[in-house]
N, C-alpha and C. Protein backbone atom coordinates (compact mmCIF):
# COMPACT_ATOMS: atom_id res chain seq x y z
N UNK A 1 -30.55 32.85 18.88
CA UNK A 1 -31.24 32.05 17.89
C UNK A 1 -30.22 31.50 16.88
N UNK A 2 -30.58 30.34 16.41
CA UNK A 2 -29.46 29.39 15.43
C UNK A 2 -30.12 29.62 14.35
N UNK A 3 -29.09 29.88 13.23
CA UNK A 3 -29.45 29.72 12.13
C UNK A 3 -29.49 29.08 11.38
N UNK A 4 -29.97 28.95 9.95
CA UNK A 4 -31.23 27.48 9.33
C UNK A 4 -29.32 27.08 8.78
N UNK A 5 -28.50 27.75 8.51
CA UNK A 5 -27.56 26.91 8.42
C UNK A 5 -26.82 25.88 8.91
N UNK A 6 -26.43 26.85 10.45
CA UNK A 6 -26.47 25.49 11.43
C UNK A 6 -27.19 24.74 12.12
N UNK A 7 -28.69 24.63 11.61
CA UNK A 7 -29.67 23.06 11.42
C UNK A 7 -28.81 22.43 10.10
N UNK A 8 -29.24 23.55 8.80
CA UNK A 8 -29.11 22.05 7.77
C UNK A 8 -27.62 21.23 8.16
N UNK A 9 -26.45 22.27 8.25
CA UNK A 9 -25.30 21.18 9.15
C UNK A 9 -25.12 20.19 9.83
N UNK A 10 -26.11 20.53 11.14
CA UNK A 10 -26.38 19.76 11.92
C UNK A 10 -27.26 18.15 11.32
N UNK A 11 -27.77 18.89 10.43
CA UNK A 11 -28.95 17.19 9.58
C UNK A 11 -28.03 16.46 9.08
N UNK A 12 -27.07 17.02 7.98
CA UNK A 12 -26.01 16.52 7.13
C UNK A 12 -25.31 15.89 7.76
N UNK A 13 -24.63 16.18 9.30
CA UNK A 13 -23.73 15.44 9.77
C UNK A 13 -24.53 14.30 10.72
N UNK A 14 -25.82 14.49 11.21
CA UNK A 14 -26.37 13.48 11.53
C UNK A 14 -26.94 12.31 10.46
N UNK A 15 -27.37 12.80 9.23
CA UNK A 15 -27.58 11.83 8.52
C UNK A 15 -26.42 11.13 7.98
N UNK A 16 -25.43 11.86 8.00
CA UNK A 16 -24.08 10.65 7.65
C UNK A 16 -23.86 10.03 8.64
N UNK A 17 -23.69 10.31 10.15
CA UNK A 17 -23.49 9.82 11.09
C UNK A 17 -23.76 8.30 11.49
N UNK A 18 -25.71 8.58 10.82
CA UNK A 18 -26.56 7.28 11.03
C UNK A 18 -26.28 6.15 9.74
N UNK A 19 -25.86 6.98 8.78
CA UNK A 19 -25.57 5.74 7.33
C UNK A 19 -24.16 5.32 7.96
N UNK A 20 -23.33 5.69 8.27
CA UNK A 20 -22.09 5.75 8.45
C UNK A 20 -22.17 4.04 9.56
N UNK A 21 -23.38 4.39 10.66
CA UNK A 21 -23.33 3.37 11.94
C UNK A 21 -23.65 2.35 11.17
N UNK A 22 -24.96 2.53 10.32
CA UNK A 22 -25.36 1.30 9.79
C UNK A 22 -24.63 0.66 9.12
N UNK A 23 -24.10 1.13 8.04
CA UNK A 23 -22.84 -0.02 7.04
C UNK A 23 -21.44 0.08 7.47
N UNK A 24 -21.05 0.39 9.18
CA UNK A 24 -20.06 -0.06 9.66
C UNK A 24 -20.28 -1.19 10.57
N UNK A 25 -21.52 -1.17 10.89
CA UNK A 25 -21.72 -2.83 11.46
C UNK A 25 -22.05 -4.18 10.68
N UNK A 26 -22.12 -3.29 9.42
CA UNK A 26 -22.82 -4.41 8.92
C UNK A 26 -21.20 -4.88 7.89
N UNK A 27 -20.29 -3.99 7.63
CA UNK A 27 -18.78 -4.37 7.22
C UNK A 27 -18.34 -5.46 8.86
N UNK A 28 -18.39 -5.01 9.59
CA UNK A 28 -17.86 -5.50 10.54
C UNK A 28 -18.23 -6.83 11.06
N UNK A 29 -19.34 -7.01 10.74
CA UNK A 29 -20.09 -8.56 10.42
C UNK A 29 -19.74 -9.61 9.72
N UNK A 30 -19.86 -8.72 8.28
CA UNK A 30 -18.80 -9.57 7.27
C UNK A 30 -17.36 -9.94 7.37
N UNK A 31 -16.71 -9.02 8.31
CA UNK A 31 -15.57 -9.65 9.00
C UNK A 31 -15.64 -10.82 9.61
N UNK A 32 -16.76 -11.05 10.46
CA UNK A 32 -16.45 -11.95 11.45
C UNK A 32 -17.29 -13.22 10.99
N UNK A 33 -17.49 -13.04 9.78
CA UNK A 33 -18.30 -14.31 9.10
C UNK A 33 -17.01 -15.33 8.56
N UNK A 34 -16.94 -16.73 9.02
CA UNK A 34 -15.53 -17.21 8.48
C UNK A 34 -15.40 -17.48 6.62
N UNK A 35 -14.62 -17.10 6.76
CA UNK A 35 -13.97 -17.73 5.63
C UNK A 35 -14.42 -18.80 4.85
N UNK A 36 -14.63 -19.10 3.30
CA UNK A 36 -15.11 -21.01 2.93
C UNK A 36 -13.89 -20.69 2.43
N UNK A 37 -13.41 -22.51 1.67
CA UNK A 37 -12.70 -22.97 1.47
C UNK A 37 -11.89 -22.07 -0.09
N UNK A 38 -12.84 -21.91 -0.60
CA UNK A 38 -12.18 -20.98 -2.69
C UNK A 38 -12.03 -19.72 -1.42
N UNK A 39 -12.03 -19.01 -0.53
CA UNK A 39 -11.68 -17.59 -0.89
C UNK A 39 -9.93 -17.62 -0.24
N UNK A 40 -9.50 -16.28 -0.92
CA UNK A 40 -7.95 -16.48 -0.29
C UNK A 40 -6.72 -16.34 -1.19
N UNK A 41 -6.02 -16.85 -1.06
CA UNK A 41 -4.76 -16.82 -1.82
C UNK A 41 -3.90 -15.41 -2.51
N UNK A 42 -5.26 -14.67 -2.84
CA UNK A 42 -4.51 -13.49 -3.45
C UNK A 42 -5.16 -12.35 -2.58
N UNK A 43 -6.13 -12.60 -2.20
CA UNK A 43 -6.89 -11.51 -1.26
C UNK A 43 -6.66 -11.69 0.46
N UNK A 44 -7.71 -11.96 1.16
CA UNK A 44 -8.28 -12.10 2.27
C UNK A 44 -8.17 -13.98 2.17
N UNK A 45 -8.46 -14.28 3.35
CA UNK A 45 -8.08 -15.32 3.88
C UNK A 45 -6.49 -16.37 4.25
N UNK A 46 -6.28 -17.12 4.29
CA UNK A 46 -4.89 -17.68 4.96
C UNK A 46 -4.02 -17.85 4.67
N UNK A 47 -4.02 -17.30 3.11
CA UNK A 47 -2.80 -17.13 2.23
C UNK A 47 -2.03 -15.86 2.14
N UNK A 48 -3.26 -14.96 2.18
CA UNK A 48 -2.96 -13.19 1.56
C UNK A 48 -3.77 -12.47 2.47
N UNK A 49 -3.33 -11.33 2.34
CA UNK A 49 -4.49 -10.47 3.13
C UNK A 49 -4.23 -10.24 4.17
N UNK A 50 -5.29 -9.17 4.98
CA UNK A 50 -4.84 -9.77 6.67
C UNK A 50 -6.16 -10.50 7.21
N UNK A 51 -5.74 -10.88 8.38
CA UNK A 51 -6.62 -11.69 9.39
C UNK A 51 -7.61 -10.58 9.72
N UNK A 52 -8.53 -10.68 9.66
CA UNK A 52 -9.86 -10.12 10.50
C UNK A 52 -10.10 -9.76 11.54
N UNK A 53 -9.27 -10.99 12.72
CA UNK A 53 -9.64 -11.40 13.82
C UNK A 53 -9.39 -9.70 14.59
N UNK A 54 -8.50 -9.16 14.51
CA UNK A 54 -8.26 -7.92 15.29
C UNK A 54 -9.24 -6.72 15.47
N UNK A 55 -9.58 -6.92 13.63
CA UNK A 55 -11.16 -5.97 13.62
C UNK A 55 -12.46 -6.20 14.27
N UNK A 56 -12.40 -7.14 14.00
CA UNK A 56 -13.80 -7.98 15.13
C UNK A 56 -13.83 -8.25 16.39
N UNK A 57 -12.96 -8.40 17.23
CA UNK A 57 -12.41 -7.93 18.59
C UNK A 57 -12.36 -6.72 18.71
N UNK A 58 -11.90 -5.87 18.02
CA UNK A 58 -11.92 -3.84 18.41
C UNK A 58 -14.00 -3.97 18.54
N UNK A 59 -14.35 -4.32 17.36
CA UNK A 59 -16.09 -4.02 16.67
C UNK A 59 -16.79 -4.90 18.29
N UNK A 60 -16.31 -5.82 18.80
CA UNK A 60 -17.22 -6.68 20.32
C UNK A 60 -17.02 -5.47 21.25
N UNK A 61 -15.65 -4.94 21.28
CA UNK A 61 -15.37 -3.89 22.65
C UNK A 61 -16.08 -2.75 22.57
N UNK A 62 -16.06 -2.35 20.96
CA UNK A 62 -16.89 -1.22 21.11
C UNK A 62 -18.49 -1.01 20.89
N UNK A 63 -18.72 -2.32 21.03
CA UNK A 63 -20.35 -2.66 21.19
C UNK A 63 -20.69 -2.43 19.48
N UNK A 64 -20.08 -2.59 18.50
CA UNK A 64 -20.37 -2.62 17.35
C UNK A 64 -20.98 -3.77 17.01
N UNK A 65 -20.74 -5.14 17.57
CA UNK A 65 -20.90 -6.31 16.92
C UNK A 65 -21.32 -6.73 18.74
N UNK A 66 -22.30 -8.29 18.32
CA UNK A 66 -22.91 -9.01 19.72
C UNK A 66 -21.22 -9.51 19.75
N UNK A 67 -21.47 -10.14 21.28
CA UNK A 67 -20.33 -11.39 21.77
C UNK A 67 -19.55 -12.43 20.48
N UNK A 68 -21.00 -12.98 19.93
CA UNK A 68 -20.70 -14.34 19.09
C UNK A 68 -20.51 -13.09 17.68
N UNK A 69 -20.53 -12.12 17.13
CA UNK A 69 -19.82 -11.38 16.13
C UNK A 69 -20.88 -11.87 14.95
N UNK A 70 -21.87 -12.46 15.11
CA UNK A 70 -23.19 -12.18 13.88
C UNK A 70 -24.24 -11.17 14.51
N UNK A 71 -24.67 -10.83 13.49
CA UNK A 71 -25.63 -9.57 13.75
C UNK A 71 -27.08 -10.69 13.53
N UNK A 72 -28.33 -10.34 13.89
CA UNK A 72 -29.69 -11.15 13.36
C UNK A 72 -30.11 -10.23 12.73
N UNK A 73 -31.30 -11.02 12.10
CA UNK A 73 -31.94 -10.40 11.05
C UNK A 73 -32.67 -9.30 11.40
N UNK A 74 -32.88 -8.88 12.89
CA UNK A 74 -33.31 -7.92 12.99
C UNK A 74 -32.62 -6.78 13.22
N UNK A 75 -30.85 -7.12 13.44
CA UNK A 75 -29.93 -6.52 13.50
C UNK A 75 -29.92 -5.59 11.75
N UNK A 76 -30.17 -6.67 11.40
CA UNK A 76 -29.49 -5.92 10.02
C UNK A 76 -30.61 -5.53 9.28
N UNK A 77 -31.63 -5.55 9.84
CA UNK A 77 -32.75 -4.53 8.87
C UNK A 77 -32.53 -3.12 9.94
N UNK A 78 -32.30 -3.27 10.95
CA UNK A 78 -31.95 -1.95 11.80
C UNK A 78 -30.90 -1.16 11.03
N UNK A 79 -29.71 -1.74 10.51
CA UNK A 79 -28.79 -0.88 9.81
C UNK A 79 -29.41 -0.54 9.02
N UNK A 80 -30.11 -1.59 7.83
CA UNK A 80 -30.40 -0.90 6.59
C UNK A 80 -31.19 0.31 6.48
N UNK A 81 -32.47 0.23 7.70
CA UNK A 81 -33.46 1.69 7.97
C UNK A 81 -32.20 2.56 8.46
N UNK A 82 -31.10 1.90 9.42
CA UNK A 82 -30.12 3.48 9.69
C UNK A 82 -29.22 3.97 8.21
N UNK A 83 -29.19 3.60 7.59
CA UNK A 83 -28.22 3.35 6.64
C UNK A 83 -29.33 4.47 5.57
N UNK A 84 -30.68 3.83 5.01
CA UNK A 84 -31.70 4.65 4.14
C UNK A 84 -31.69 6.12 4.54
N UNK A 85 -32.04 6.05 6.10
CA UNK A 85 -32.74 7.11 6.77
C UNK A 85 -31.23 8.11 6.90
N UNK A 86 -30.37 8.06 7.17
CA UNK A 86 -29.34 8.83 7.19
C UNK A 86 -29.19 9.35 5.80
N UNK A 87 -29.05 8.74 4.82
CA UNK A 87 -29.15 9.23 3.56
C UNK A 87 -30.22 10.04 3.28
N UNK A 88 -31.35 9.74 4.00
CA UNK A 88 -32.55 10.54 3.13
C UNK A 88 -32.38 12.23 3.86
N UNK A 89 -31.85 11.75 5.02
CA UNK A 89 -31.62 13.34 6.28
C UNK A 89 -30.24 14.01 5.78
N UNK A 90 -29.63 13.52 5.29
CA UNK A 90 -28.44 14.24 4.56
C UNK A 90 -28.91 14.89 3.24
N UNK A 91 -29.75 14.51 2.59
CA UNK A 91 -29.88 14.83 1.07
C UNK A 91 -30.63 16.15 1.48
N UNK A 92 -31.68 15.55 2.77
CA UNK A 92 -32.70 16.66 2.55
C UNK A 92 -32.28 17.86 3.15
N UNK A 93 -31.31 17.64 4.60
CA UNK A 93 -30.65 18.48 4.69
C UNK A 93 -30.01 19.41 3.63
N UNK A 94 -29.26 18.55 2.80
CA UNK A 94 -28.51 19.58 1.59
C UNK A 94 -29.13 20.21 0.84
N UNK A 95 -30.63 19.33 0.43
CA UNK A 95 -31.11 20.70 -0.57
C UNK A 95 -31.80 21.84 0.18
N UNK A 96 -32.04 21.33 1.41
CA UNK A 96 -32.61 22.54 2.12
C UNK A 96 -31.35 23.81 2.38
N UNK A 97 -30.48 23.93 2.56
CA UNK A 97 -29.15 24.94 2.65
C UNK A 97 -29.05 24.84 1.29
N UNK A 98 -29.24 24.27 0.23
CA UNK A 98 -29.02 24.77 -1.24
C UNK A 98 -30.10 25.75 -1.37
N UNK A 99 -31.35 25.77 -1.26
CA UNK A 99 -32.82 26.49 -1.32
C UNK A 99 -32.26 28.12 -0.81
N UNK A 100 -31.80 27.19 0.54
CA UNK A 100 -31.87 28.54 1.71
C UNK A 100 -30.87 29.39 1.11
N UNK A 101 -29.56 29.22 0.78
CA UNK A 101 -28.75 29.91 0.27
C UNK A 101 -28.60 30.35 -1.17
N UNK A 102 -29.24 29.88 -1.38
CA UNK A 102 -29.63 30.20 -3.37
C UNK A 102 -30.62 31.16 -3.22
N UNK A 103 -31.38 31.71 -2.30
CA UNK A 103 -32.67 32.44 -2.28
C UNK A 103 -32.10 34.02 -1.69
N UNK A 104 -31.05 33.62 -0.80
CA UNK A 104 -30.69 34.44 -0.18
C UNK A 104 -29.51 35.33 -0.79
């Protein structure tokens, strides 16, 4: 038999897991969104910074991002519920092993 510790563990690292997927696709998006004309010079774009292009090619291979490298709108309400819901399974995870071990 497993103990309630290694569940709440197990929640904590799954609920980061799932926030973690969601706002790494959705960074990885914003990569592959081009550039306008004001950004650059001291940051990101063709002056400064680095190029993108390498991150967004790794994010297509590893099925992070579609072919064409935009996500749809139904893409990205999917992160945001993975993104909420991981947070809410981490928290609850934690106060549940705070309960459990504060009692004990």
């Amino acid at each position: 038999m497993l103990s309630v510790t290694f569940w709440t563990t197990a929640g904590e690292l799954a609920g980061v897991l799932m926030a973690s997927y969601g706002l790494v696709r959705e960074s990885f998006a914003a990569l592959a969104d081009p550039r306008t004309y004001g950004e650059g010079r001291y940051g990101e774009g063709a002056y400064g910074g680095s190029q993108p292009g390498a991150f967004v090619s790794f994010a297509v291979r590893a099925r992070l991002l579609p072919q064409d490298g935009k996500l749809t709108l139904t893409d990205r309400k999917r992160n945001a519920v993975l993104a909420i819901a991981g947070t809410v399974v981490a928290a609850a995870s934690l106060a549940i092993e705070l309960v459990v071990t504060g009692s004990g």
